[in-house]
Protein backbone atom coordinates (compact mmCIF):
# COMPACT_ATOMS: atom_id res chain seq x y z
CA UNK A 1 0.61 -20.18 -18.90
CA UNK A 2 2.81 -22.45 -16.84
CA UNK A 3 1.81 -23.37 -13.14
CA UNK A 4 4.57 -24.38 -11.01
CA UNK A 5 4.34 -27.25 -7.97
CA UNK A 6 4.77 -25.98 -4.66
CA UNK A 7 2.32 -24.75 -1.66
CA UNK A 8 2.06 -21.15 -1.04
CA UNK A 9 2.68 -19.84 2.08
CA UNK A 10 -0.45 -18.16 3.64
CA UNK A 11 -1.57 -15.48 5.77
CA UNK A 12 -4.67 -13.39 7.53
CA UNK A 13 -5.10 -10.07 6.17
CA UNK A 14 -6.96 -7.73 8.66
CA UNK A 15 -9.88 -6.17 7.50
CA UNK A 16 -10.42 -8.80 4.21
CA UNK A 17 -13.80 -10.03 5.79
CA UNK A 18 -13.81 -14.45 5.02
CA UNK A 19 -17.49 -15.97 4.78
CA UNK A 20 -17.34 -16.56 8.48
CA UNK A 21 -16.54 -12.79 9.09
CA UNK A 22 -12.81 -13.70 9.78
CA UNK A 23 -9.59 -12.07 8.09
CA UNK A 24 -9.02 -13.83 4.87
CA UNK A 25 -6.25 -15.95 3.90
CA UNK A 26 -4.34 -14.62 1.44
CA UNK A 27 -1.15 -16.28 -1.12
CA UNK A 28 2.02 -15.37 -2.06
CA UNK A 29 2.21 -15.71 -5.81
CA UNK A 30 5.32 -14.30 -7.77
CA UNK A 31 4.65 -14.01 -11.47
CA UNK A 32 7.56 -14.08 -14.72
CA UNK A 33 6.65 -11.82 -17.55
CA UNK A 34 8.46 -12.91 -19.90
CA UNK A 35 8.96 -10.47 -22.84
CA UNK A 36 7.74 -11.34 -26.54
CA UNK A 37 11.36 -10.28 -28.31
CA UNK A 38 9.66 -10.25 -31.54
CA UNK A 39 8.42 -7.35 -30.73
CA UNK A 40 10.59 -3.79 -29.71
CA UNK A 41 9.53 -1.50 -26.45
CA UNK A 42 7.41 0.58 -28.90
CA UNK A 43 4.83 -1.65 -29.68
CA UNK A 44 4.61 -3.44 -26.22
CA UNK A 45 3.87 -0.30 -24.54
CA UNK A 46 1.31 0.46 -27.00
CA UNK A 47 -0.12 -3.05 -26.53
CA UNK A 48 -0.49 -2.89 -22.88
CA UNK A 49 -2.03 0.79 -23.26
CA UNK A 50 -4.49 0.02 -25.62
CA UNK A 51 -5.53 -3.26 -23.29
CA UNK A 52 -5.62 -0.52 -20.03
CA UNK A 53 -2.74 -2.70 -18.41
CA UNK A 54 -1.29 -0.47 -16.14
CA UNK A 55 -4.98 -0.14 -14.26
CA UNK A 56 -6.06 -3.06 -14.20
CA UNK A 57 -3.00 -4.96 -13.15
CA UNK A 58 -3.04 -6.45 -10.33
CA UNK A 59 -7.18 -6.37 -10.00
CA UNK A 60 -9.23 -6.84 -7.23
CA UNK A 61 -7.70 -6.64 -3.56
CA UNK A 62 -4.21 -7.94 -4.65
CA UNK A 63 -1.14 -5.99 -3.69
CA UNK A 64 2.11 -5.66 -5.47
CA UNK A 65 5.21 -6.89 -3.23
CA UNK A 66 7.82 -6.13 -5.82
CA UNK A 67 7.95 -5.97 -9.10
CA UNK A 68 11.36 -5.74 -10.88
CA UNK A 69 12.97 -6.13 -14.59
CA UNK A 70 15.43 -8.92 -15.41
CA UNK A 71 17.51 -7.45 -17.96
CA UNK A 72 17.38 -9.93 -21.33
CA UNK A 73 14.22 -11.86 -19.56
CA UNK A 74 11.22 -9.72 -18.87
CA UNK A 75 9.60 -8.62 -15.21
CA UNK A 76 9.27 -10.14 -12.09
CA UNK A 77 5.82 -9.88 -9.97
CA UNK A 78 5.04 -10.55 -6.52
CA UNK A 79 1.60 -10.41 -5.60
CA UNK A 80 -0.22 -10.59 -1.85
CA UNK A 81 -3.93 -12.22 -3.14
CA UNK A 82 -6.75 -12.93 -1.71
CA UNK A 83 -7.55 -16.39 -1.75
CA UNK A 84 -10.94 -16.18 -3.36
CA UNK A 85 -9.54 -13.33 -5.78
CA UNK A 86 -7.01 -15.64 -7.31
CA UNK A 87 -8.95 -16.11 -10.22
CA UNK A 88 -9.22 -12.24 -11.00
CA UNK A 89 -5.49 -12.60 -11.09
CA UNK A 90 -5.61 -15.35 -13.59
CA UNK A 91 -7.81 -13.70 -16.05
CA UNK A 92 -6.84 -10.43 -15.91
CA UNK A 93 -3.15 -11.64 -17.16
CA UNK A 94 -4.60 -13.75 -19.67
CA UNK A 95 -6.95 -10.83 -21.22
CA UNK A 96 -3.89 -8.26 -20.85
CA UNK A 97 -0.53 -10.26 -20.49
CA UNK A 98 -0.81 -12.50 -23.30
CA UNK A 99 0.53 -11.32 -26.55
CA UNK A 100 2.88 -9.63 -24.97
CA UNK A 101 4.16 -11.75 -22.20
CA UNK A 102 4.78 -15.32 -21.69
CA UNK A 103 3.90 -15.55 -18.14
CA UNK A 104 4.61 -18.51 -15.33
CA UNK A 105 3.72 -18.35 -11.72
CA UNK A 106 4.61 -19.40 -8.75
CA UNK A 107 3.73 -19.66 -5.21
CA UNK A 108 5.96 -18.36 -2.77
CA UNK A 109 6.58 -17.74 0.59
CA UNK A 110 8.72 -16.02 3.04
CA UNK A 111 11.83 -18.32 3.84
CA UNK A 112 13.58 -15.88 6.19
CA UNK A 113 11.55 -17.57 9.30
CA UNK A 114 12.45 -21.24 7.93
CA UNK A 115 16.23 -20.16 8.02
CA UNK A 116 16.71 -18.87 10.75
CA UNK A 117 15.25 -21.91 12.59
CA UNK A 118 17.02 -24.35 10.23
CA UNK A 119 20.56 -21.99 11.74
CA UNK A 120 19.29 -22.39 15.35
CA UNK A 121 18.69 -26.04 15.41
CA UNK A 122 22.30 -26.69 13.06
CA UNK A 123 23.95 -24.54 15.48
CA UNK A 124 22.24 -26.38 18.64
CA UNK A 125 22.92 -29.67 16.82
CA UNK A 126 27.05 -28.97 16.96
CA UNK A 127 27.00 -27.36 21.10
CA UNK A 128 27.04 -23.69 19.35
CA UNK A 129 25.44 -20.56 20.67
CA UNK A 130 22.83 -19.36 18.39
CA UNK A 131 23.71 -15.66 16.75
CA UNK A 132 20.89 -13.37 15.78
CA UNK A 133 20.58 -13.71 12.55
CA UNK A 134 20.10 -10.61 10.15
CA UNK A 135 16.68 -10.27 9.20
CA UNK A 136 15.57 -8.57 6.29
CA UNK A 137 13.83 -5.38 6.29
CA UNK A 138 9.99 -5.68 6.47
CA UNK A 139 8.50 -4.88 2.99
CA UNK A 140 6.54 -1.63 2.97
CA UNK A 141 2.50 -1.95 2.62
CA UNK A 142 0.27 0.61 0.40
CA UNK A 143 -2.77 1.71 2.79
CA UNK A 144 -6.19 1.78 0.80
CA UNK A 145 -9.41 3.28 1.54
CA UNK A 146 -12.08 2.39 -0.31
CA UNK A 147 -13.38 6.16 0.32
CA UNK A 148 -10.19 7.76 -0.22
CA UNK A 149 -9.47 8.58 -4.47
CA UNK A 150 -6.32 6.68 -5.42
CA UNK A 151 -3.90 9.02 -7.77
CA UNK A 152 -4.92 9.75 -11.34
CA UNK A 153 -2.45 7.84 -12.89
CA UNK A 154 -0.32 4.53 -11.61
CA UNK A 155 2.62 5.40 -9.68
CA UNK A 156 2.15 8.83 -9.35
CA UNK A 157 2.22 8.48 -5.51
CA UNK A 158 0.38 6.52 -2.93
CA UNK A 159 -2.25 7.66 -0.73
CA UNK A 160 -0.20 5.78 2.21
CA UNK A 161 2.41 3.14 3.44
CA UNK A 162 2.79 0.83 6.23
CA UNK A 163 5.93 -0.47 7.20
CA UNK A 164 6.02 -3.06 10.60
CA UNK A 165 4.23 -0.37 13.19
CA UNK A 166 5.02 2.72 11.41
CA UNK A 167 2.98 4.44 8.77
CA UNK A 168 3.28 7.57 6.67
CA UNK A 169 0.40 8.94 4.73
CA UNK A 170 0.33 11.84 1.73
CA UNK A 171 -1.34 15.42 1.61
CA UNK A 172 -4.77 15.02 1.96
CA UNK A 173 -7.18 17.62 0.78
CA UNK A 174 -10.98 17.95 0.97
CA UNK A 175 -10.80 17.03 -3.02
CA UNK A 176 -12.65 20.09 -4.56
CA UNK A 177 -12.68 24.00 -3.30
CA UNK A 178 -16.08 23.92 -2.06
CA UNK A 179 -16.84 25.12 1.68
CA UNK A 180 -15.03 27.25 4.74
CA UNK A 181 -11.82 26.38 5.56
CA UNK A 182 -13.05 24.52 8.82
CA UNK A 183 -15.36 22.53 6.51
CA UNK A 184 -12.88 21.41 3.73
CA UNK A 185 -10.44 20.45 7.09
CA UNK A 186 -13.08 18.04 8.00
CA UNK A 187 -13.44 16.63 4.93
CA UNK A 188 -9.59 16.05 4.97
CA UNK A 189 -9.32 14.34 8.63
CA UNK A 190 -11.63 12.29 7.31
CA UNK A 191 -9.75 10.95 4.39
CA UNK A 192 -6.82 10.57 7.12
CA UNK A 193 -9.20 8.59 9.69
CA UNK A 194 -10.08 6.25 6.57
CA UNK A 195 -6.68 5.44 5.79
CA UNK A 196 -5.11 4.97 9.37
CA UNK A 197 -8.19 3.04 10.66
CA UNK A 198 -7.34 0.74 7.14
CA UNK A 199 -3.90 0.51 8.56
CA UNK A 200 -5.24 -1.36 11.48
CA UNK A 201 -4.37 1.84 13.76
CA UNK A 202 -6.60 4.60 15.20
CA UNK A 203 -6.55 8.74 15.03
CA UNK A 204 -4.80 8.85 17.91
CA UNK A 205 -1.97 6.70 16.69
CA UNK A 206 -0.92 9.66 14.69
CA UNK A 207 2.17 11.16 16.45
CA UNK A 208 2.79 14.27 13.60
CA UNK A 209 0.56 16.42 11.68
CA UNK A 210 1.78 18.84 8.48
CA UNK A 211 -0.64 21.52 7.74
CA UNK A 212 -0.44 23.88 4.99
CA UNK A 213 -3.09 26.91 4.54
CA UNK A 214 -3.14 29.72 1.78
CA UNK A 215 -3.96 31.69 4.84
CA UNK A 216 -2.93 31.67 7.89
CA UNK A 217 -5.45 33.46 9.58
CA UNK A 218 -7.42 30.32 9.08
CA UNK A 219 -5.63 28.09 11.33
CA UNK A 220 -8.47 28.22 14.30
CA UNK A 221 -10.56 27.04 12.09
CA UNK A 222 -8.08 23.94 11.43
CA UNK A 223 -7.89 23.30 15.12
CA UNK A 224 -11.71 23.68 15.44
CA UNK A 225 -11.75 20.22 13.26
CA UNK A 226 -8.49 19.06 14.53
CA UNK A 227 -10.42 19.07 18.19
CA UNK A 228 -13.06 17.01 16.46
CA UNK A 229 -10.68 13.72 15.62
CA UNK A 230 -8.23 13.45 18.44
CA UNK A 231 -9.52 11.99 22.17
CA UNK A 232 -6.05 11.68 23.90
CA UNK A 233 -3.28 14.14 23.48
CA UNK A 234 -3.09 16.14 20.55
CA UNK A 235 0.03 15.06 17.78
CA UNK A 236 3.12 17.07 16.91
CA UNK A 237 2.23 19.62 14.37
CA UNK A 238 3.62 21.92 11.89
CA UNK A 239 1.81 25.19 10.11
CA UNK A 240 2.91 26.40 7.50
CA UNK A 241 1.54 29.48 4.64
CA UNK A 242 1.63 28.82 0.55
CA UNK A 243 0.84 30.40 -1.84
CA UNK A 244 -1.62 27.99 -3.52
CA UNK A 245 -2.75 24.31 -3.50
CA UNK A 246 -3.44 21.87 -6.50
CA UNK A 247 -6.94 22.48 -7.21
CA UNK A 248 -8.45 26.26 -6.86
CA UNK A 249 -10.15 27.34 -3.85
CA UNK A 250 -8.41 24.62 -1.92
CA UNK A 251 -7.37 26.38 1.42
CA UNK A 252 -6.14 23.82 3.57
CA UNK A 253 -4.00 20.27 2.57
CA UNK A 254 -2.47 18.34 5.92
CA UNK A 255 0.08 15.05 6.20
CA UNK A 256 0.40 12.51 8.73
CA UNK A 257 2.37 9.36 10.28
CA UNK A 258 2.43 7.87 13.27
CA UNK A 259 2.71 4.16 14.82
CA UNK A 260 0.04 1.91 15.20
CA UNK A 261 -0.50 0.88 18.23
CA UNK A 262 1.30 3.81 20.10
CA UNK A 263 -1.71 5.71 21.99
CA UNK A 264 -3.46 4.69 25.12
CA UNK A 265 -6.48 2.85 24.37
C-alpha cells in the first residue's frame, strides 16, 4: 500500500452527526487498483467474489464519486469518507484488494474553485475583464436511508440521486403484499419521506409524483395517504393501471423528484 503526500480537501456532510453533534468532516480520497497481470479476468472475478468485494466495497458511510478503468493499468476510485471511517476504508482494501490489486491512494480535492480564482486574479493582474469560466457539472449524489432496503445486488439501481438542488428517487413499494391498498401506500410515502428528508429536503419539496396501481379503482385510497404527507400544495402527479408489480399482491408502487429547497417553509 503506497500513501501519497498531500492534504485532502475537506467538507461537512449534513446529517453525519460529529462528537459535538455537528456535520462531520469528510475527505476526498481517490484510490489506484492496480491489476495483478499474473492473473486473467477469470480468476480475479472469482477472487473478489469469494472475498464478498462487490458489498463490502466502499464500507461504512463512504460514497463512491467515480470509479473508472484505465485500460492496461487497473481502476480508478474516488471515495467521499468520513473522517473517523477512514480506517474502515483502509482495512476493508487490505482484507479484499490485496491479492488482487496493488492499490495507492491519494487525497484529493476539487481544483475547479482554485482555478477559477487563480484565472480571475491572472486576468486582474494584466487590466483584463474576468470571463465566466466553465464549470464542471456537479457530480450526482446516491440518497440513503438507513430504513429504506438498498437493491439486492450492486448496481442494480439506486434507491435515489441528488444532483445540486434537484433529486430523483426510484419506485418505491410497501416491500411485501401485505395490507389494503391505502395501507401498503403508506408504507411507500414513507420510504419516500426517508429518502428526501436524507437529501436534506422535505415532502413538500417534491414537485412530481408517478403512481402505478393494478387497479385503478384504488386510487382514493392512494390520495387518502397522499393527504397524509403533503402540508402545502399537492405535487404534479401521474396515474397510471398495470398489469402487475414485482412482488405478488403488491397493488400500488409510486416515483418522485423534486428540488430541495423549493416549497414554502
Amino acid at each position: 500500500m503506497t500513501g501519497a503526500s498531500g492534504t485532502a480537501g475537506a467538507s461537512r456532510t449534513a446529517g453525519s452527526a460529529g462528537a459535538a453533534g455537528s456535520p462531520e468532516e469528510t475527505v476526498m480520497l481517490t484510490v489506484f487498483l492496480r491489476h495483478d497481470q499474473s492473473k486473467n479476468l477469470h480468476e480475479i472475478q472469482d477472487t473478489l467474489g469469494e472475498r464478498e468485494w462487490w458489498t463490502r466495497f466502499p464500507p461504512g458511510r463512504s460514497e463512491i464519486v467515480s470509479w473508472v478503468v484505465a485500460m492496461g493499468i487497473g481502476q480508478i476510485v474516488t471515495l467521499r469518507v468520513p473522517a473517523s471511517e477512514l480506517n474502515l476504508v483502509n482495512v476493508e482494501l487490505e482484507r479484499s484488494a490485496w491479492g488482487v490489486f496493488e492499490t495507492d491512494f491519494y487525497p484529493t480535492y476539487d481544483f475547479v474553485p482554485v482555478r477559477e480564482r487563480l484565472t480571475r486574479e491572472w486576468l486582474e493582474s494584466r487590466d483584463e475583464p474576468a470571463r465566466d469560466p466553465v464549470r464542471a457539472p456537479e457530480a450526482a449524489r446516491t440518497i440513503r436511508a438507513a430504513s429504506v432496503p438498498e437493491a439486492p445486488r450492486p448496481g442494480m439501481f439506486s434507491n435515489g440521486k441528488r444532483v445540486g438542488d434537484r433529486f430523483v428517487l426510484s419506485g418505491m413499494h410497501a416491500g411485501t403484499g401485505q395490507g389494503s391498498t391505502y395501507e401498503q401506500a403508506r408504507r411507500t410515502l414513507a420510504k419516500i419521506q426517508a429518502l428526501v428528508e436524507a437529501a436534506g429536503g422535505a415532502m413538500d419539496d417534491v414537485l412530481a409524483l408517478r403512481v402505478y396501481l393494478t387497479d385503478i379503482a384504488d386510487k382514493a385510497e392512494v390520495g387518502r395517504a397522499r393527504a397524509e404527507f403533503f402540508t402545502g400544495d399537492f405535487p404534479c402527479s401521474t396515474l397510471v393501471e398495470v398489469s402487475r408489480l414485482v412482488e405478488p399482491g403488491l397493488t400500488v408502487e409510486i416515483e418522485a423528484e423534486g428540488v430541495i429547497g423549493s416549497s414554502a417553509r
